[in-house]
C-alpha atoms as a PDB file:
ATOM      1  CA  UNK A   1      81.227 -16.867  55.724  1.00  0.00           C
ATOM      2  CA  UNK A   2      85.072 -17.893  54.980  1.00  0.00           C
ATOM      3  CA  UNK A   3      86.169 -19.736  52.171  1.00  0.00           C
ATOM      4  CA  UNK A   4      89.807 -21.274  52.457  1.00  0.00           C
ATOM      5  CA  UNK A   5      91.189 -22.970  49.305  1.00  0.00           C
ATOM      6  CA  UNK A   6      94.651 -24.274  48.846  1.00  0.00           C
ATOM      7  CA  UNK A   7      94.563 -26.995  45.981  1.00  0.00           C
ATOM      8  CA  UNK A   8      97.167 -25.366  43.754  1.00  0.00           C
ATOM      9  CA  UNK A   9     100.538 -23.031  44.369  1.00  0.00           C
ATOM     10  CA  UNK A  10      98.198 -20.507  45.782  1.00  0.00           C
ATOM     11  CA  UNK A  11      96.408 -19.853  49.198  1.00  0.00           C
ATOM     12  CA  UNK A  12      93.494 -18.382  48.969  1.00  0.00           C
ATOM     13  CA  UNK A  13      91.428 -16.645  51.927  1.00  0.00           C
ATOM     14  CA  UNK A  14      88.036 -15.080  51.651  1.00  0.00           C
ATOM     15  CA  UNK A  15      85.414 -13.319  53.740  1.00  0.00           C
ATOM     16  CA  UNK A  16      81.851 -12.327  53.111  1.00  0.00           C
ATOM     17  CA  UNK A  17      78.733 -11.456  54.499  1.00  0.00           C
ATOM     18  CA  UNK A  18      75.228 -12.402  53.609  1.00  0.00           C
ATOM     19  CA  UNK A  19      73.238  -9.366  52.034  1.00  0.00           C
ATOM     20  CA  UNK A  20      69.949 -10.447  51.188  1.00  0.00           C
ATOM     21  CA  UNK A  21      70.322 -13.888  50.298  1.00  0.00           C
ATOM     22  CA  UNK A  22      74.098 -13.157  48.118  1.00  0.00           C
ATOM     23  CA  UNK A  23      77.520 -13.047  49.660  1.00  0.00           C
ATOM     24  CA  UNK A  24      79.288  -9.648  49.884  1.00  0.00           C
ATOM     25  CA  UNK A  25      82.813  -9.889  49.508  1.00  0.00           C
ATOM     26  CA  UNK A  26      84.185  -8.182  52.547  1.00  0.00           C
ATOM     27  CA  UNK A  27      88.177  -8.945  52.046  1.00  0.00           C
ATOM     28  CA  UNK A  28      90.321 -11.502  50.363  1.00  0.00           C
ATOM     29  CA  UNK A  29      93.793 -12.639  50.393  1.00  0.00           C
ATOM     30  CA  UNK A  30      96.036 -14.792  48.071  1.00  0.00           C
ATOM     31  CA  UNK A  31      99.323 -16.283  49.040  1.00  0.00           C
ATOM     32  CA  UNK A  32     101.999 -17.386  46.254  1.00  0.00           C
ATOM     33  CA  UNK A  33     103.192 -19.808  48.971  1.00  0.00           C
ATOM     34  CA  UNK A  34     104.040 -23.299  48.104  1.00  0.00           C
ATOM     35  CA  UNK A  35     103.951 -25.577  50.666  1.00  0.00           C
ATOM     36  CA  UNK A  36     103.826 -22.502  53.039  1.00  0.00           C
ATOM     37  CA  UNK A  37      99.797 -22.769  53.724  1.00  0.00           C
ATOM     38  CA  UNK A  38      99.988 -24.291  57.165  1.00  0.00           C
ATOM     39  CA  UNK A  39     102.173 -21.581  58.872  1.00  0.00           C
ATOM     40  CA  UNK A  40     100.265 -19.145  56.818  1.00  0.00           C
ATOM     41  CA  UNK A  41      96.512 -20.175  57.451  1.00  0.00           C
ATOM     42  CA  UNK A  42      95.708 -19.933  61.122  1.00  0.00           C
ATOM     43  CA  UNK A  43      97.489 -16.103  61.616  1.00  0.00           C
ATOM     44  CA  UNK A  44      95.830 -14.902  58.147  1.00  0.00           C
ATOM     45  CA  UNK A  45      92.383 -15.692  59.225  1.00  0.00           C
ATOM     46  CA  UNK A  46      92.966 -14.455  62.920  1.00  0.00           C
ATOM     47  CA  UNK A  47      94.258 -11.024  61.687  1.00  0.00           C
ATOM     48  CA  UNK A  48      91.642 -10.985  59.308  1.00  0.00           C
ATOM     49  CA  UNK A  49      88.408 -11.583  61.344  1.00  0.00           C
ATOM     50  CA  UNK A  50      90.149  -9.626  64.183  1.00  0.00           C
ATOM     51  CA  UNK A  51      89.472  -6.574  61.956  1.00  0.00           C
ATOM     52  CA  UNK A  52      85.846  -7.964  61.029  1.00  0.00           C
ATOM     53  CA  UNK A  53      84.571  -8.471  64.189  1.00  0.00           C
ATOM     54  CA  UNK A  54      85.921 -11.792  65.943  1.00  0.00           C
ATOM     55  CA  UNK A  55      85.153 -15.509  64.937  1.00  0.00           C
ATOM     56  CA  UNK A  56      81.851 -15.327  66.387  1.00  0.00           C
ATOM     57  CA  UNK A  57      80.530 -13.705  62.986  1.00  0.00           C
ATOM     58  CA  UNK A  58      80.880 -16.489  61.300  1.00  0.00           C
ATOM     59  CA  UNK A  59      78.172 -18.613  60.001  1.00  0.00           C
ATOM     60  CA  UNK A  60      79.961 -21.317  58.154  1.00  0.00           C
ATOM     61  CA  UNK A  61      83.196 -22.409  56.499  1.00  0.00           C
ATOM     62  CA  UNK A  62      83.684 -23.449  53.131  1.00  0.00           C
ATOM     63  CA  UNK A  63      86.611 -24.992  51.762  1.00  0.00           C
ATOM     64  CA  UNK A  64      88.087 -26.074  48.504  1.00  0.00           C
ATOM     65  CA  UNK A  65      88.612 -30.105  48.674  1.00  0.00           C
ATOM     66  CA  UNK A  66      90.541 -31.109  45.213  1.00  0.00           C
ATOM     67  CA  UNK A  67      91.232 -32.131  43.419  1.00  0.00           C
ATOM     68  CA  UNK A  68      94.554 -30.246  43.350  1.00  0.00           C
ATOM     69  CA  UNK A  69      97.982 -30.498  46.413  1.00  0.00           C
ATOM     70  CA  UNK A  70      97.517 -33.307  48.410  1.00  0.00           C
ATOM     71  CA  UNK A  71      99.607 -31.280  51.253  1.00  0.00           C
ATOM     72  CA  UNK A  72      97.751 -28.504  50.889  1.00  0.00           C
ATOM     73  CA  UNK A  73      93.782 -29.816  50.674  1.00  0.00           C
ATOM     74  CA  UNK A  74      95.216 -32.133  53.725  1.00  0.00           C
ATOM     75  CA  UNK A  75      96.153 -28.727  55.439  1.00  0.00           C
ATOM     76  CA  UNK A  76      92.878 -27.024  54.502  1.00  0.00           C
ATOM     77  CA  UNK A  77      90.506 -29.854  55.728  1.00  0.00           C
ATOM     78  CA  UNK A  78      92.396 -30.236  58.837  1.00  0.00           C
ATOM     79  CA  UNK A  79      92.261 -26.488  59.712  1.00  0.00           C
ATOM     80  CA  UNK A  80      87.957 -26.713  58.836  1.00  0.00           C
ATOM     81  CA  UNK A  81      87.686 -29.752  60.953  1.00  0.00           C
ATOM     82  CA  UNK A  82      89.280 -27.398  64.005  1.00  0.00           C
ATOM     83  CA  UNK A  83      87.197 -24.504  63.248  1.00  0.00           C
ATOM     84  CA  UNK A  84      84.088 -26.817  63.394  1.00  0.00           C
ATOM     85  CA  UNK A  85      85.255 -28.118  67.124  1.00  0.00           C
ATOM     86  CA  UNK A  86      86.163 -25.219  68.398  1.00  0.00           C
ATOM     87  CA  UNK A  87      82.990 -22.766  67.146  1.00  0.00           C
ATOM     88  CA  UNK A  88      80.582 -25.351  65.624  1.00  0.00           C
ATOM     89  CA  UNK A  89      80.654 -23.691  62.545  1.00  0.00           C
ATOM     90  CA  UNK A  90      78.807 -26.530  59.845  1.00  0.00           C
ATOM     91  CA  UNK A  91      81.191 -26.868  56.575  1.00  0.00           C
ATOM     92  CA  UNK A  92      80.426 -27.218  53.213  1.00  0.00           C
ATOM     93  CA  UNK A  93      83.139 -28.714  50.534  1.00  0.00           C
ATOM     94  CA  UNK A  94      83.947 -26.628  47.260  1.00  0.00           C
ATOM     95  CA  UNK A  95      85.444 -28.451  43.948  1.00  0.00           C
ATOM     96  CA  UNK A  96      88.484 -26.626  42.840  1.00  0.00           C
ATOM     97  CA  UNK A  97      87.578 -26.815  38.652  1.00  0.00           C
ATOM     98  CA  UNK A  98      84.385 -25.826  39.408  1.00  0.00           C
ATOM     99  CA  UNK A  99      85.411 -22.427  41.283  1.00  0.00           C
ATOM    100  CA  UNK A 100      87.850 -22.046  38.366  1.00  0.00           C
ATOM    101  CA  UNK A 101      85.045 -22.390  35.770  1.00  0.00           C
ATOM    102  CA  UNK A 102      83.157 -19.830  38.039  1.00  0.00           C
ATOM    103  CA  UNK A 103      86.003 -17.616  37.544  1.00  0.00           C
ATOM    104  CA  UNK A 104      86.333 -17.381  33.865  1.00  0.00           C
ATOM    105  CA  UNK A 105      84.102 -15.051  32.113  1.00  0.00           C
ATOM    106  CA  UNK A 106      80.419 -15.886  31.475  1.00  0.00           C
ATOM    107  CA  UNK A 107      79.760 -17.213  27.907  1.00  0.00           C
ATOM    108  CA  UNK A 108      76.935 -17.466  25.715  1.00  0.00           C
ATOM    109  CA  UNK A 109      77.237 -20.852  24.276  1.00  0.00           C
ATOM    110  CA  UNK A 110      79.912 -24.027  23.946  1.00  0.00           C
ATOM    111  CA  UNK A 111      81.788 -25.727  26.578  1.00  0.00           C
ATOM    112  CA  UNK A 112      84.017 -24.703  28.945  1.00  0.00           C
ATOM    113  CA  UNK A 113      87.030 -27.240  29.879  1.00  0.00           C
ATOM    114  CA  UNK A 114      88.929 -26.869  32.958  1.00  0.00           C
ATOM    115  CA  UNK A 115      92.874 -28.622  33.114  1.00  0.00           C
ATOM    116  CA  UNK A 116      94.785 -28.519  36.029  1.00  0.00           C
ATOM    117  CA  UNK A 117      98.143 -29.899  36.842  1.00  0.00           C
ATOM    118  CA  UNK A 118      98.080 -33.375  38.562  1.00  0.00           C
ATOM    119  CA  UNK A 119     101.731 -34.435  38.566  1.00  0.00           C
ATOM    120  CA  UNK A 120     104.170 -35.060  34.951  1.00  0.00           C
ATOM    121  CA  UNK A 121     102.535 -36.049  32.350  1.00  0.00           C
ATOM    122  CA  UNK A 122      98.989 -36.517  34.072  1.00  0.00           C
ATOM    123  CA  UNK A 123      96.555 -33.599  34.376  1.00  0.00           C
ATOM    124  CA  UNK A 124      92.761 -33.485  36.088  1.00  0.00           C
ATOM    125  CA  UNK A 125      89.995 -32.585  33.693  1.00  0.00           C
ATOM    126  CA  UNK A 126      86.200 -31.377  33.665  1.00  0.00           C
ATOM    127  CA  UNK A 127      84.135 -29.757  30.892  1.00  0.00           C
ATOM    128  CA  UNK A 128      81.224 -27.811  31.920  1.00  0.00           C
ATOM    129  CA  UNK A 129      78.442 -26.533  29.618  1.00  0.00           C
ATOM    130  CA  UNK A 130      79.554 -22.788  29.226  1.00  0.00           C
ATOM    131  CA  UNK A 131      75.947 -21.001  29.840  1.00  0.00           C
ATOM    132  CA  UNK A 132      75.259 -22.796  32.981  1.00  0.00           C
ATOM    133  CA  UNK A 133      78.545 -24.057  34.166  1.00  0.00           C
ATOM    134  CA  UNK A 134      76.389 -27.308  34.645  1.00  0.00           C
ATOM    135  CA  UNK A 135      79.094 -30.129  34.579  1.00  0.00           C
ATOM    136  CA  UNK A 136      79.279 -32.179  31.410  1.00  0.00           C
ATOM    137  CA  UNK A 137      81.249 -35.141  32.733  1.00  0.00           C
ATOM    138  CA  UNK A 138      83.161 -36.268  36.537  1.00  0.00           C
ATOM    139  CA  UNK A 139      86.574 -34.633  37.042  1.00  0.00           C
ATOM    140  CA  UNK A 140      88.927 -37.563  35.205  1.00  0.00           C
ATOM    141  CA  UNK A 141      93.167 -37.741  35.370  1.00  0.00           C
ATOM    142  CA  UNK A 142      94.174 -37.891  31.907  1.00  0.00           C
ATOM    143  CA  UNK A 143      97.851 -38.113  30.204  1.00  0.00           C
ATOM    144  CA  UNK A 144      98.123 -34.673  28.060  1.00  0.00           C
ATOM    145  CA  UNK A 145      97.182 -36.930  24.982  1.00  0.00           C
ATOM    146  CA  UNK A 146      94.002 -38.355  26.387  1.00  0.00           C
ATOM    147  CA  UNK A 147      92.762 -34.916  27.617  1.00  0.00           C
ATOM    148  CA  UNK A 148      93.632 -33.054  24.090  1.00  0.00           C
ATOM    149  CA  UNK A 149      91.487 -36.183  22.477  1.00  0.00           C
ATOM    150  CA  UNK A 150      88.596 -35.460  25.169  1.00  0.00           C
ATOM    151  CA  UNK A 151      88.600 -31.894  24.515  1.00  0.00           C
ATOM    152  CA  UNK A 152      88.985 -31.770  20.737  1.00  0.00           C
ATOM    153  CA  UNK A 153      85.595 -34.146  21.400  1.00  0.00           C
ATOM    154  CA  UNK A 154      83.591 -31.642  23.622  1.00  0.00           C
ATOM    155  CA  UNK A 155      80.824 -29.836  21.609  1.00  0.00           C
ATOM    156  CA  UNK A 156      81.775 -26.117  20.365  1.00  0.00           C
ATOM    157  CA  UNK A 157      82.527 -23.751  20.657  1.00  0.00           C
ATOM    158  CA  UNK A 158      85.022 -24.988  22.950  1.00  0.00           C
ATOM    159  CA  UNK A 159      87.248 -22.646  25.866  1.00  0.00           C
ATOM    160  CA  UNK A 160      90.252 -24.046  28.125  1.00  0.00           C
ATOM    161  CA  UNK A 161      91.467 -22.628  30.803  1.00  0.00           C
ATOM    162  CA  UNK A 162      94.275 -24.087  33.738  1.00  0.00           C
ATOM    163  CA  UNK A 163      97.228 -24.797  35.105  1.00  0.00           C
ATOM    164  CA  UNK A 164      97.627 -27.768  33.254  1.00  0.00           C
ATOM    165  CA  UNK A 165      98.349 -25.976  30.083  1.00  0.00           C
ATOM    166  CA  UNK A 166     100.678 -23.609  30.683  1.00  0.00           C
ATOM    167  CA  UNK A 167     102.763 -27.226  32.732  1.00  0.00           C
ATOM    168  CA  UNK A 168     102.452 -28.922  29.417  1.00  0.00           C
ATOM    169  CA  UNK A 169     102.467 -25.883  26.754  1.00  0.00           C
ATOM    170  CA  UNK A 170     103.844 -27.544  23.955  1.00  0.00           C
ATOM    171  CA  UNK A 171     101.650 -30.389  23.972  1.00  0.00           C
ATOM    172  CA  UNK A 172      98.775 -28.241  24.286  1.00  0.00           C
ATOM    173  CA  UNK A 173     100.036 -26.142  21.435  1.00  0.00           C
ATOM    174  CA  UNK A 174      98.528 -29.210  19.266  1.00  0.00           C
ATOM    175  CA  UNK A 175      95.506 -28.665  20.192  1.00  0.00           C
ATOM    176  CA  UNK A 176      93.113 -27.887  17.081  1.00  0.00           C
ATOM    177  CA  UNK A 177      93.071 -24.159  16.174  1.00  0.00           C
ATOM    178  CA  UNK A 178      89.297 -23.913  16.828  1.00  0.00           C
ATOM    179  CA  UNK A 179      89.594 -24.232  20.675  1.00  0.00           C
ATOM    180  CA  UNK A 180      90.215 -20.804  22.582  1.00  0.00           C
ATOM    181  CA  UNK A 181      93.033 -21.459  25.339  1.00  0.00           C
ATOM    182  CA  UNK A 182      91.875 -18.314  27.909  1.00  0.00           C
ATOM    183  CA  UNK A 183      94.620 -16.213  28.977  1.00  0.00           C
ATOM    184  CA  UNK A 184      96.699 -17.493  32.243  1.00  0.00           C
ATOM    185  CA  UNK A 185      95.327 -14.637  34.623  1.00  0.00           C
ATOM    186  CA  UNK A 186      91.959 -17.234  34.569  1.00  0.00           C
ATOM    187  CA  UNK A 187      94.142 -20.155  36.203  1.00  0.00           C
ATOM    188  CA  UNK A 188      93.596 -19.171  39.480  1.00  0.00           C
ATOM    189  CA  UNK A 189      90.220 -18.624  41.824  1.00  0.00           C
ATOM    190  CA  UNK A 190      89.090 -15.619  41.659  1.00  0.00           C
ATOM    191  CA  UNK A 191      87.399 -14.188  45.295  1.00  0.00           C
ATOM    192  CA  UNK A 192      84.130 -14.045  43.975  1.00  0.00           C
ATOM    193  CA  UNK A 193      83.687 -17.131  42.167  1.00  0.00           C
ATOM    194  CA  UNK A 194      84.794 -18.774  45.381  1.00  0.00           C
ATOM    195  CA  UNK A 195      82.017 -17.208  47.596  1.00  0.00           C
ATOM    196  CA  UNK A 196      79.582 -17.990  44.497  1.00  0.00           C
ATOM    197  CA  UNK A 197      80.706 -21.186  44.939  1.00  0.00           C
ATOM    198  CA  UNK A 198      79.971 -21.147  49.169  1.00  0.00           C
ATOM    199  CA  UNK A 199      76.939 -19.640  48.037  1.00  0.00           C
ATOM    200  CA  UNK A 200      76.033 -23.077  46.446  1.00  0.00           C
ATOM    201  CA  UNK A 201      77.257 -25.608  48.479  1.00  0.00           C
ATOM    202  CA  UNK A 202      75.655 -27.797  51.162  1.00  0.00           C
ATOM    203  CA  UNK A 203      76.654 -27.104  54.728  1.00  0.00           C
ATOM    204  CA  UNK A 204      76.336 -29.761  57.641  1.00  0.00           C
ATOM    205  CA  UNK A 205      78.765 -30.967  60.691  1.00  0.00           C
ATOM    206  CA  UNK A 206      80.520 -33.726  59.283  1.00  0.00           C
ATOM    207  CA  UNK A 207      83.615 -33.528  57.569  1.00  0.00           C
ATOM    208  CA  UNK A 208      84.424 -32.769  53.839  1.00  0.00           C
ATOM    209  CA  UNK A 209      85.602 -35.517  52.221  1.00  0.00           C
ATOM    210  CA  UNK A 210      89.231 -34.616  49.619  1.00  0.00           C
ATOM    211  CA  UNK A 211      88.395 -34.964  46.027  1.00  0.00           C
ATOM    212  CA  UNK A 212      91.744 -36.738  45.033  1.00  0.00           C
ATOM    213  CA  UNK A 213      90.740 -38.304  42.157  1.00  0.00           C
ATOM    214  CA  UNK A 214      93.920 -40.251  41.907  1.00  0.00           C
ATOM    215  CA  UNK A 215      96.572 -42.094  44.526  1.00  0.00           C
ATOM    216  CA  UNK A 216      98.916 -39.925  46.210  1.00  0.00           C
ATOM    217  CA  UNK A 217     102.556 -40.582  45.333  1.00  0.00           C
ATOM    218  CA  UNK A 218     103.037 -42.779  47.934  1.00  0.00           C
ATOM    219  CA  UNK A 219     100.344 -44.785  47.339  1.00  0.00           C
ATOM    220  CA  UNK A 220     101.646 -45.338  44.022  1.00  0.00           C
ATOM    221  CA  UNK A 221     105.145 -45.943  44.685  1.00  0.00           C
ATOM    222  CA  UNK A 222     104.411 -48.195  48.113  1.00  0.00           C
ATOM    223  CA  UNK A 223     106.318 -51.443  47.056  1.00  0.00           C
ATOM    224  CA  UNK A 224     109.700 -49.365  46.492  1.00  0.00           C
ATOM    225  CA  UNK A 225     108.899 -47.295  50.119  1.00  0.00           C
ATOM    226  CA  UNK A 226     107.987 -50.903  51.865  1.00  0.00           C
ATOM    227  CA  UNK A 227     111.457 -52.214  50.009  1.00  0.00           C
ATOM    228  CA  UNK A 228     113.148 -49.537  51.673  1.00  0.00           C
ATOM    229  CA  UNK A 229     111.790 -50.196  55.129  1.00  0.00           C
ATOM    230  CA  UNK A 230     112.574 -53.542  54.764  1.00  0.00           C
ATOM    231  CA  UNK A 231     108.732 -54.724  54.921  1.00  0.00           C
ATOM    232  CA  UNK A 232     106.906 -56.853  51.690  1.00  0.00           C
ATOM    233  CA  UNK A 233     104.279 -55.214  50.204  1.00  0.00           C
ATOM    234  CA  UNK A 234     101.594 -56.943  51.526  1.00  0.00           C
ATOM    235  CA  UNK A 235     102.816 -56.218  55.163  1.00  0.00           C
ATOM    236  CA  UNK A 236     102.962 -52.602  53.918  1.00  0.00           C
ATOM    237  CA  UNK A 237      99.503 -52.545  51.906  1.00  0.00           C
ATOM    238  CA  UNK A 238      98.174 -53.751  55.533  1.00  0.00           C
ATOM    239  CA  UNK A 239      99.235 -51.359  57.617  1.00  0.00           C
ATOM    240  CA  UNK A 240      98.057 -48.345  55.043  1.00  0.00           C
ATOM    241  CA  UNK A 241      95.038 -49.781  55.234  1.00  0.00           C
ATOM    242  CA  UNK A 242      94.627 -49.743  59.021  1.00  0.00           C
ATOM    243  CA  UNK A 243      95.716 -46.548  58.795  1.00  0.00           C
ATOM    244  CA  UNK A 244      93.014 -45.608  56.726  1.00  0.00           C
ATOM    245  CA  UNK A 245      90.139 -47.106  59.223  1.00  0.00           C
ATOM    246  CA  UNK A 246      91.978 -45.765  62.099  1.00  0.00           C
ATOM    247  CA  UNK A 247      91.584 -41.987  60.430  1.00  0.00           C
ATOM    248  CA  UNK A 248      87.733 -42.799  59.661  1.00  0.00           C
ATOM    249  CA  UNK A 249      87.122 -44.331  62.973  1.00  0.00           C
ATOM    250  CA  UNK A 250      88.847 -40.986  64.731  1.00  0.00           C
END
């Protein structure tokens, strides 16, 4: 099994084999390489499973779908989708605040909040109940305000962890003293949570869908880009949406 995961500032490559019913971690590698994942993915995993045993060992591919980089789950789902043509390896899809809460430590009680960084001002949000990691609510985009309501709300005792903090510290720093911010070391996947993750998805041939939760950028800003092109907005709205068929048709 391989689990590729991209949704933040870091790549993230891991291998393990199935021992009884649990993945073994075999290796794992993490990249501090904005924007660098697609020259960095395809030699990683070659070297890699060149010193495993080949491709052929493989009996799926998991990989983390968002909500995080739009690049960089784009470049991840595009890589799977290759792997599945060229070895028929079935995929499963792997939410990035769920690995995260996988990767904090285990508590007894309370809830466990994950908030990562969506773009200025916005951040993505999910609270899980902390024995179970059973998810409390849908991942939401919240301004900083909305999310330090929603977590002030969550029933105690109440843990945050994320990237999203540490991009808005001092709003965050408002948030009511009983609510344990975990140190920044929890921010990113840890290898095991990720195969624990793999270990729970649901594997079949057809592609993983990206969690992006939100529009991209362009999306958002598509009247000023059709302005610039010199098309209306409507003519522009148009062709995104053929676009959009034209990738789901392929």
């Amino acid at each position: 099994m391989a689990v590729l995961g991209a949704a933040e500032e870091r790549l993230h490559l891991v291998i393990g084999r199935d021992v009884d019913g649990e993945l073994v971690l075999e290796m794992a590698q993490e990249w501090r390489a904005p924007m660098r994942a697609m020259a960095l993915l395809a030699p990683s995993l070659h070297a890699a499973l060149s010193l495993l045993g080949g491709p052929g060992r493989l009996k799926g591919l998991a990989c983390v779908r968002g909500p995080g980089s739009f690049s960089g789950l784009r470049v991840v789902l595009s890589f799977a989708e290759g792997m599945k043509a060229g070895l028929g390896l079935p995929l499963g899809g792997l939410s990035h605040l769920h690995v995260l809460a996988l990767s904090a430590p285990k508590f007894p009680d309370g809830t466990l909040a994950v908030v990562t960084h969506a773009r200025r001002g916005l951040v993505h949000v999910q609270a899980f109940f902390a024995p179970s990691l059973d998810p409390l609510c849908d991942v939401r985009v919240l301004s900083v305000p909305e999310a330090i309501a929603a977590i002030e709300e969550l029933p105690g005792p109440v843990r945050v962890l994320g990237s999203g903090l540490r991009r808005n510290a001092q709003a965050f720093a408002a948030l009511a003293t009983s609510v344990q911010t975990l140190d920044q070391r929890f921010d990113h996947p840890l290898p095991e949570a990720l195969l624990e993750a793999a270990r729970l998805a649901t594997f079949s041939l057809d592609p993983v869908e990206p969690l992006y939760v939100r529009p991209s950028d362009a999306e958002e800003n598509l009247p000023q880009i059709a302005a610039g092109r010199g098309l209306s907005p409507d003519e522009a709205a148009r062709m995104l949406e053929k676009a959009r068929l034209s990738a789901q048709k392929f």
